[in-house]
Protein backbone atom coordinates (compact mmCIF):
# COMPACT_ATOMS: atom_id res chain seq x y z
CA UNK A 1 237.56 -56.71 130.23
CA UNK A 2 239.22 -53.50 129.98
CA UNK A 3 236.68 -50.40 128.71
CA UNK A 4 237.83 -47.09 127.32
CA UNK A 5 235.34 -44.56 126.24
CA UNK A 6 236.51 -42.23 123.51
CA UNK A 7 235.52 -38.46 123.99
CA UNK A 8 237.03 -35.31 122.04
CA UNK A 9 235.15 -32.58 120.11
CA UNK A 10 232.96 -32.72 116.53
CA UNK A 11 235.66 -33.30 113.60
CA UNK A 12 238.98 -34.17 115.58
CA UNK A 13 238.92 -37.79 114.31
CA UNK A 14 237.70 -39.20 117.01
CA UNK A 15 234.80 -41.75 114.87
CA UNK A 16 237.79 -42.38 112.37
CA UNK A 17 240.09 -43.82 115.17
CA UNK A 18 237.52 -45.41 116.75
CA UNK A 19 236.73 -47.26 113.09
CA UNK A 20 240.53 -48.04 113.15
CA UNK A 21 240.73 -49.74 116.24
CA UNK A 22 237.21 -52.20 115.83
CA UNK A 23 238.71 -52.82 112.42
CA UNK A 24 242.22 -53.96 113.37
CA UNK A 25 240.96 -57.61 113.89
CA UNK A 26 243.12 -60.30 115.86
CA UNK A 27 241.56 -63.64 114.62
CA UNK A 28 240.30 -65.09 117.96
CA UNK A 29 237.30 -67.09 118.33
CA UNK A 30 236.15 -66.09 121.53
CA UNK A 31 235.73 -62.38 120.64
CA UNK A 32 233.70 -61.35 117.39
CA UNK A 33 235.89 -58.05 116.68
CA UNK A 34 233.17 -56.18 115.56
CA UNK A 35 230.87 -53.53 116.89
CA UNK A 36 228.68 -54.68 119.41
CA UNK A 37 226.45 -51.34 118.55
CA UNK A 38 227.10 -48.79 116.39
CA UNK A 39 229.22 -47.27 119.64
CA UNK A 40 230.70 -50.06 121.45
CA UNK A 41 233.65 -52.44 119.86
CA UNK A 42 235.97 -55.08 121.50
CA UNK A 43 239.28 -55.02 120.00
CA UNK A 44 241.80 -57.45 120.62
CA UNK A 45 245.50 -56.49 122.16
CA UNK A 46 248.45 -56.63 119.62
CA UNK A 47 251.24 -58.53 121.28
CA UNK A 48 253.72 -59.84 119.01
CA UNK A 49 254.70 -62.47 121.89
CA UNK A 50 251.28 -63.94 121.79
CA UNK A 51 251.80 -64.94 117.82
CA UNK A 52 255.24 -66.38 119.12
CA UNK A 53 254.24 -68.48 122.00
CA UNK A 54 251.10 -70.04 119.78
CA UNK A 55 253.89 -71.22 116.85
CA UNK A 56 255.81 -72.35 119.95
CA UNK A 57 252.54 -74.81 121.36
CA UNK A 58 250.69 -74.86 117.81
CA UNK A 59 247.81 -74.19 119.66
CA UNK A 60 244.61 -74.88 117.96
CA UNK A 61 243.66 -71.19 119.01
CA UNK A 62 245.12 -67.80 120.28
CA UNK A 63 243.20 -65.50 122.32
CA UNK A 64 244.82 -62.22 123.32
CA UNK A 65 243.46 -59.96 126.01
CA UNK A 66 240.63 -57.38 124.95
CA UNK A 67 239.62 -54.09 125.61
CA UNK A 68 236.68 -52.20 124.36
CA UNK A 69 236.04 -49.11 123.52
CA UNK A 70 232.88 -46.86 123.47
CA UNK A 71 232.60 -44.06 121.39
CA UNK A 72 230.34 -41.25 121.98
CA UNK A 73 229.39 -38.74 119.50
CA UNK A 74 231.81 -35.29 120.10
CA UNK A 75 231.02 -33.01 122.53
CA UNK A 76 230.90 -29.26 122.20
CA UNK A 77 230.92 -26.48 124.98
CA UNK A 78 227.84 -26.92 126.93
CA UNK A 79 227.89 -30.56 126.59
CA UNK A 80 227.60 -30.99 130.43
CA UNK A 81 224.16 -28.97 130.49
CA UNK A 82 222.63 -31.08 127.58
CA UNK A 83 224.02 -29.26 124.65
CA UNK A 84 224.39 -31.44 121.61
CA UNK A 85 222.66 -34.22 123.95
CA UNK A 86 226.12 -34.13 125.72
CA UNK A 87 224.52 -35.82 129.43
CA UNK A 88 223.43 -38.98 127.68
CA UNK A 89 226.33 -39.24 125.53
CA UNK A 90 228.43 -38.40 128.85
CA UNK A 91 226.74 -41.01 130.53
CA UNK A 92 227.90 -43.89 128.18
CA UNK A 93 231.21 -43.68 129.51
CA UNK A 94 230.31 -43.32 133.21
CA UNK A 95 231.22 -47.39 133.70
CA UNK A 96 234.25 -47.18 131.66
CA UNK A 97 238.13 -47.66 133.14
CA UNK A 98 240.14 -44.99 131.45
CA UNK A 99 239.18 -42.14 128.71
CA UNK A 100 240.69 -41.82 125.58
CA UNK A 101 240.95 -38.03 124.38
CA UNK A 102 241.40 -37.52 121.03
CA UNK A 103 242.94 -34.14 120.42
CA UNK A 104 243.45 -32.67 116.66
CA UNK A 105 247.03 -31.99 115.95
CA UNK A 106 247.47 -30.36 112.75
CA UNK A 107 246.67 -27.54 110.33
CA UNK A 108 244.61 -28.32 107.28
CA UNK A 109 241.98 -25.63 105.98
CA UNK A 110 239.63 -28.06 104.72
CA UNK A 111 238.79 -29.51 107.86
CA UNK A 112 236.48 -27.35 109.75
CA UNK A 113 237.39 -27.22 113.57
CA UNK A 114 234.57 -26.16 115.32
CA UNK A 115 236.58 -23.78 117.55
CA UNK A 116 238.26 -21.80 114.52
CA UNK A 117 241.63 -21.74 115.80
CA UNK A 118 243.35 -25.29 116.01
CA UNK A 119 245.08 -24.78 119.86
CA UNK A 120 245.25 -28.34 121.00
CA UNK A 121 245.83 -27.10 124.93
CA UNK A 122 242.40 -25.19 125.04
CA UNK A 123 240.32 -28.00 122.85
CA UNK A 124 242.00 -30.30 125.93
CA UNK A 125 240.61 -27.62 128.46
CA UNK A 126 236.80 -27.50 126.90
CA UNK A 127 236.36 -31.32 126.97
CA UNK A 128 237.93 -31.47 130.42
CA UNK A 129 235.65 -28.59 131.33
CA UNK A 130 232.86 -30.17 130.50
CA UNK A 131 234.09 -33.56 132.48
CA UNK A 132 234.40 -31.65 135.37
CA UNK A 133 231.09 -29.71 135.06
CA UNK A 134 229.45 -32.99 134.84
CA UNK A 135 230.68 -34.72 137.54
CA UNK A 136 230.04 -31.54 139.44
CA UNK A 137 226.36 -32.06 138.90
CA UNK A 138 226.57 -35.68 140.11
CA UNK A 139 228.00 -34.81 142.92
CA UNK A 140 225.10 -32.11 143.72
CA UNK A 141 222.54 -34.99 143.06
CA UNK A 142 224.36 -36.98 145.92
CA UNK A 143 224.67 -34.06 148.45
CA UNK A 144 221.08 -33.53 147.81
CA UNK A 145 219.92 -37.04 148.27
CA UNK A 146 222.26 -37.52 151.60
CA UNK A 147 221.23 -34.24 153.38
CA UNK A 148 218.39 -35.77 155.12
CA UNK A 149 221.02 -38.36 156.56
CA UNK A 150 223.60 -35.48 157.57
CA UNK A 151 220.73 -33.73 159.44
CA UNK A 152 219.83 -36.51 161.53
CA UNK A 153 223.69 -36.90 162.55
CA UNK A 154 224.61 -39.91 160.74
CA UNK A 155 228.29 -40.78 160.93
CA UNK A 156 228.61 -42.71 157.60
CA UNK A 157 226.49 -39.96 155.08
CA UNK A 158 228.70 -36.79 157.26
CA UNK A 159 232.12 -38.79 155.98
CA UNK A 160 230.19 -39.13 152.49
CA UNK A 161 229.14 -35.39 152.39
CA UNK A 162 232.46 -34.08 153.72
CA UNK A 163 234.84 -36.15 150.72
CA UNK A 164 231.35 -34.77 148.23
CA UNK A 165 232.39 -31.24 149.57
CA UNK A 166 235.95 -31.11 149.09
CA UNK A 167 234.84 -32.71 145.42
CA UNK A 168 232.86 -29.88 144.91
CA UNK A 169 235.25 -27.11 146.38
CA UNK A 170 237.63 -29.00 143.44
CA UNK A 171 235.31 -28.55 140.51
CA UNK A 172 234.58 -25.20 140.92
CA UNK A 173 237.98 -24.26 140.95
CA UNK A 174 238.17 -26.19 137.33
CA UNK A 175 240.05 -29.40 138.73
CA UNK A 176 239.33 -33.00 138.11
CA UNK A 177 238.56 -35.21 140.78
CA UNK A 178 241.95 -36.72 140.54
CA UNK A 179 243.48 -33.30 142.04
CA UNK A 180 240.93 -32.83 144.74
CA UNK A 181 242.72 -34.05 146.97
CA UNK A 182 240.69 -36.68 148.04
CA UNK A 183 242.27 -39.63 150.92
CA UNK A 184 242.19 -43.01 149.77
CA UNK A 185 239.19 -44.24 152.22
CA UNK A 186 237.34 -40.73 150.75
CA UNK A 187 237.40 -42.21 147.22
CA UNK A 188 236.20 -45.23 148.37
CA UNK A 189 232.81 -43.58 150.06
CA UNK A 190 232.41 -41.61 146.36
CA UNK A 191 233.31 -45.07 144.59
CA UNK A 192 230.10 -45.55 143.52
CA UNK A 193 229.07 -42.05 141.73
CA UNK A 194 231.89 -43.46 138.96
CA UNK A 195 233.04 -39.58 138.12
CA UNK A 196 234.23 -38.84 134.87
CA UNK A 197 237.61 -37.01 136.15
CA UNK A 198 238.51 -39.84 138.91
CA UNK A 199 239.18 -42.50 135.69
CA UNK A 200 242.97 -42.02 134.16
CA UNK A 201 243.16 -39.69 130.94
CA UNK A 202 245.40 -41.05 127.57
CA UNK A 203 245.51 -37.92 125.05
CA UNK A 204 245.82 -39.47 121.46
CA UNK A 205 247.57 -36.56 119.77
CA UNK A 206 245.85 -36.96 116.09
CA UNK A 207 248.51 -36.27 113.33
CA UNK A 208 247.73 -36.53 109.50
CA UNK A 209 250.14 -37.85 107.27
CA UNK A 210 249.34 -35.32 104.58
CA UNK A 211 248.71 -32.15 107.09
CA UNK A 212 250.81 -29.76 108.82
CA UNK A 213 251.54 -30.96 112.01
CA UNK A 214 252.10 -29.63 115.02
CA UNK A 215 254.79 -31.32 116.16
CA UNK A 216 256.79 -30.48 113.58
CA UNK A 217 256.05 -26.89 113.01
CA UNK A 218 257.81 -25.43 116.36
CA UNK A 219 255.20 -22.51 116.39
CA UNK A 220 254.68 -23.22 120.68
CA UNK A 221 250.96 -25.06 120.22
CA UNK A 222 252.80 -28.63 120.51
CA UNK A 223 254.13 -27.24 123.82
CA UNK A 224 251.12 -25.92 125.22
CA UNK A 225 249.75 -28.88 124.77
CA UNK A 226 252.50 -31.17 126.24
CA UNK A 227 252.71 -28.74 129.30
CA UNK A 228 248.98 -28.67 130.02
CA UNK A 229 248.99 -32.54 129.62
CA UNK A 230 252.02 -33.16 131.77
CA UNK A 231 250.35 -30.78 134.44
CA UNK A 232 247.34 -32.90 134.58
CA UNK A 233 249.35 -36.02 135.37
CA UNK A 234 248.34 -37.80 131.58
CA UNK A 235 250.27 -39.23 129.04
CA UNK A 236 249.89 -39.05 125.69
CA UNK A 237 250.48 -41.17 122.42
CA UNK A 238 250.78 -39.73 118.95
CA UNK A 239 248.31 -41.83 116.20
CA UNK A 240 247.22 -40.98 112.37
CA UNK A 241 243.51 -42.25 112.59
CA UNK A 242 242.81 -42.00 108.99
CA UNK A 243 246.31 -43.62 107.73
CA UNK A 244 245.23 -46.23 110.62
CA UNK A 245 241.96 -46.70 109.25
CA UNK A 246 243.00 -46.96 105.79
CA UNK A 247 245.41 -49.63 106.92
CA UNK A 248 242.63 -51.97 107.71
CA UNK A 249 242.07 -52.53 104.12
CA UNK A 250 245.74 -53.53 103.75
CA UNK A 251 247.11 -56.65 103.52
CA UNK A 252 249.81 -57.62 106.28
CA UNK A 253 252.33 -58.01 104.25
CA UNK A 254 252.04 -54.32 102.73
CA UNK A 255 251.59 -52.32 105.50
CA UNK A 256 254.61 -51.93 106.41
CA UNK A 257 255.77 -50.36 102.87
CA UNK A 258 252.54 -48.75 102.95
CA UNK A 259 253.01 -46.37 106.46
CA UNK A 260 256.88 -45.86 104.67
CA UNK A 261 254.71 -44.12 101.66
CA UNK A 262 253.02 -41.87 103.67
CA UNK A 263 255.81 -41.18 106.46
CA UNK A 264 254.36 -43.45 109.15
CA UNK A 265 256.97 -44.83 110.55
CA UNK A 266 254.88 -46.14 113.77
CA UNK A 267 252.17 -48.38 114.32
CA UNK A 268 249.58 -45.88 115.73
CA UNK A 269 247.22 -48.09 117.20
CA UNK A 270 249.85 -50.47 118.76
CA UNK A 271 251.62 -46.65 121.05
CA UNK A 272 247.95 -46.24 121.39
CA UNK A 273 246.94 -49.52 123.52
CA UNK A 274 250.55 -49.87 124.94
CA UNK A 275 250.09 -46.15 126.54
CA UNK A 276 246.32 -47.49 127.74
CA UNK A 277 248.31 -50.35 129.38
CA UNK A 278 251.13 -47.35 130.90
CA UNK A 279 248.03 -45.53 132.02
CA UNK A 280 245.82 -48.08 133.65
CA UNK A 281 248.82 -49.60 135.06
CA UNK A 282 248.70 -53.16 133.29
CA UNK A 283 250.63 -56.00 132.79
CA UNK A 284 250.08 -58.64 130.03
CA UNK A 285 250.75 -62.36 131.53
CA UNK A 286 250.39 -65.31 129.43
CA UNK A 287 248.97 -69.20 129.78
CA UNK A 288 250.07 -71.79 126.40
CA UNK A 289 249.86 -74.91 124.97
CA UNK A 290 248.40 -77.53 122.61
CA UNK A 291 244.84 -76.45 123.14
CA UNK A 292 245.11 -72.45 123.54
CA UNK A 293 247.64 -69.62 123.78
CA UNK A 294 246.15 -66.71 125.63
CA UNK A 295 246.93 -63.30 127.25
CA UNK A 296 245.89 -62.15 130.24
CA UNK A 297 245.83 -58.56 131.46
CA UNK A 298 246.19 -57.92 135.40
CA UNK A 299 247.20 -54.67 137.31
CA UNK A 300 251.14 -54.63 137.80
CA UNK A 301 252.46 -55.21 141.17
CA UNK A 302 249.69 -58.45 140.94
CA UNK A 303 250.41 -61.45 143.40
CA UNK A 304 250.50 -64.94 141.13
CA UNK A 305 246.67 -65.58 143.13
CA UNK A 306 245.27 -62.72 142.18
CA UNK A 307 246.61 -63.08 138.62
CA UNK A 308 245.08 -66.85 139.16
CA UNK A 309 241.90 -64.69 139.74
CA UNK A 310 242.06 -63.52 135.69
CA UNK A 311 241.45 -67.26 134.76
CA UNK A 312 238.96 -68.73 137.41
CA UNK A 313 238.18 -68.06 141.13
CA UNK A 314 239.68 -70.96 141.87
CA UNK A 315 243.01 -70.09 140.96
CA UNK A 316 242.88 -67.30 143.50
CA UNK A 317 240.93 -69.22 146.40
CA UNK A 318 243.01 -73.01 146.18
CA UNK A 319 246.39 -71.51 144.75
CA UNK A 320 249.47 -73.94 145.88
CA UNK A 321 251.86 -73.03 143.54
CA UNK A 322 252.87 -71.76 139.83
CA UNK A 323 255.65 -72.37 137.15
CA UNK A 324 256.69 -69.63 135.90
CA UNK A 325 259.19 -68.54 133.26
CA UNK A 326 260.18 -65.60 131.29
CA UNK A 327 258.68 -66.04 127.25
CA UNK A 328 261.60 -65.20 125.30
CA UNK A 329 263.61 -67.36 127.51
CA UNK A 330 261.02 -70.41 126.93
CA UNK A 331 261.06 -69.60 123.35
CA UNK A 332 264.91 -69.54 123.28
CA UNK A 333 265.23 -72.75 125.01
CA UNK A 334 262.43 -74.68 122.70
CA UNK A 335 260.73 -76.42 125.10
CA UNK A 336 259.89 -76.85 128.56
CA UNK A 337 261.26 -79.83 129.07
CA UNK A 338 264.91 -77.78 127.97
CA UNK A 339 264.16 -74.87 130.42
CA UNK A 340 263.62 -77.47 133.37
CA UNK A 341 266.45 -79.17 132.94
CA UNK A 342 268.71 -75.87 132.78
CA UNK A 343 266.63 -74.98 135.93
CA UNK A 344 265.01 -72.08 134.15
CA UNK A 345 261.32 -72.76 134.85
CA UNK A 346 260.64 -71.71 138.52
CA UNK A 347 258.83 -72.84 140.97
CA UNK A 348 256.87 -69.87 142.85
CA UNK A 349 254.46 -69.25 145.67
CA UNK A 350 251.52 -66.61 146.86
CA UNK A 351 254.20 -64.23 147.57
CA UNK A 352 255.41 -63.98 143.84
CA UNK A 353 255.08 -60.66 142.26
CA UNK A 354 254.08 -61.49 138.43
CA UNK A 355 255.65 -59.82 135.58
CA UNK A 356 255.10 -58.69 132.25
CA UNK A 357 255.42 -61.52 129.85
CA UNK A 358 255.58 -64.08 132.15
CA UNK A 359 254.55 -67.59 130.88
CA UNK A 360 252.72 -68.95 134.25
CA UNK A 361 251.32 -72.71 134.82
CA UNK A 362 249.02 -72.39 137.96
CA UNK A 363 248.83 -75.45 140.60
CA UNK A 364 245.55 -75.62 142.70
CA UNK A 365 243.58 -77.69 145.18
């Protein structure tokens, strides 16, 4: 499953989005929706093409893909050196896949920022110092524990030490690990350390539907922000949390007329998991019929065995074959039998290169 942890300073919205998101159930039996602890929640993907393919099959149950996120209470300068108990908060996210960082992106007097000034591009710049500074001590821990190994001359802890080096050089020049410069086999020997700054950054630009935004006020802080973001190599997503949150209490039907009230014309939490997808580099695949409808999420640029892999070993290991066709093109045609006989469901091998929204059937020994 895919894991996000969720950092950003005190008061940016960051516990209010994260409410949003557990809250936004997808009925699915096989994941509870709810909070596993009072930090961690599983939150199922919205994929309209999931709800489409179960009426399709009326399957007796849909299960679309997952990801959970981990919260962790906000950090403040001097996080990385235990202020605020900012190492064992830090440390919660250390196993994660991506980070989510929730930046505040409008003026409003009664909510205290606790920098003063609202200047999205330096809050971005204190969390990601504080990334950076605590990676840098994990990487000190490692150079320390190695040296004995370097000293005698061993090959393997030198290669270790010299990628740990060039880390270090990295973060004390301010960069995250992702700029150091690092080779591909020198990531691998630092694999295990799981740094903050090597995992892909989404920025979740938090707007309010009643505040001053920044996007819209043309005073340069928007910009700042989009150029310091764009020079890291992120992306970012724009989301309301609280009109997001308050949405969970809505019925279907009425949200829609509901986001037109307040001038939220966008479905928040939907740009929010799409631009985790973008950022991680996923694709959605999908497997349906009488019994169950389900999504599957694999890295793009996935081989049809090693998106086997998502469903069972097996599918990886004995993999002969797989029908495949395109959803909307299944759903057009109303059946399978229809799509085989206009020659529409293929026939593919181990060299087939999935693709988003593909509706697969795996063959194996």
């Amino acid at each position: 499953m895919l894991t996000i942890g969720i950092v950003g300073l005190p008061n940016v919205g960051k516990s209010t989005l994260f409410n949003a998101l557990t809250k936004a159930s997808v009925p699915a039996e096989n994941y509870p929706f709810c909070t596993i602890d009072p930090s961690v929640g599983v939150v199922g993907v919205p994929d309209e093409r999931l709800a489409a393919l179960e009426a399709f099959s009326k399957s007796e149950k849909t299960v679309p893909a997952a990801i959970e996120f981990v919260d962790i209470a906000g950090l403040v300068r001097g996080a990385a050196t235990g202020e605020g108990l900012g190492n064992q908060f830090l440390a919660n996210i250390r196993e994660t896949d991506a980070i989510l960082q929730v930046v505040r992106f409008f003026d409003d007097a009664d909510v205290h920022h606790v920098e003063g000034d609202i200047e999205p591009y330096k809050d971005i710049e204190i969390i990601n110092l504080e990334l950076v500074l605590a990676d840098a001590e994990q990487v000190r821990k490692r150079r320390d524990k190695i040296a004995s190994d370097v000293k005698r001359g061993s090959k393997e802890a030198s290669a270790e030490d010299a990628a740990l080096a060039k880390l270090a050089q990295g973060f004390a020049a301010g960069k995250l690990a992702l700029h150091a410069g690092l080779t591909d086999d020198e990531r691998k020997l630092v694999a295990s350390l799981n740094l903050l700054t090597m995992k892909p950054i989404l920025y979740a630009l938090n707007k309010k539907s009643s505040g001053h935004n920044l996007d819209e006020l043309a005073d340069g802080r928007a910009e700042r922000a989009y150029e310091l973001i764009a020079a890291l190599g992120g992306r970012h997503v724009f989301v309301d949390a609280a009109t997001e949150r308050e949405l969970n209490d809505v019925a279907d039907d009425d949200r829609s007329s509901f986001r037109q009230e307040l001038g939220v014309t966008e479905d928040g939490l939907a740009d929010l998991i799409r631009g985790a997808y973008e950022t991680l580099g996923l694709i959605s695949f999908f497997t349906t019929g009488k019994d169950e409808t389900r999504a599957w999420t694999i890295p793009a640029g996935s081989a049809a065995p090693a998106a086997g892999a998502a469903i069972h070993n097996d599918f990886k290991d004995k993999f002969i074959r797989a029908e495949v066709i395109e959803w909307h093109k299944l759903l057009e045609l109303g059946s399978y039998a229809a799509a085989r006989e206009r020659g529409l469901v293929r026939v593919e091998g181990k060299e087939y290169i999935v693709n988003d929204g593909d509706v697969m059937v795996f063959l194996h020994g």
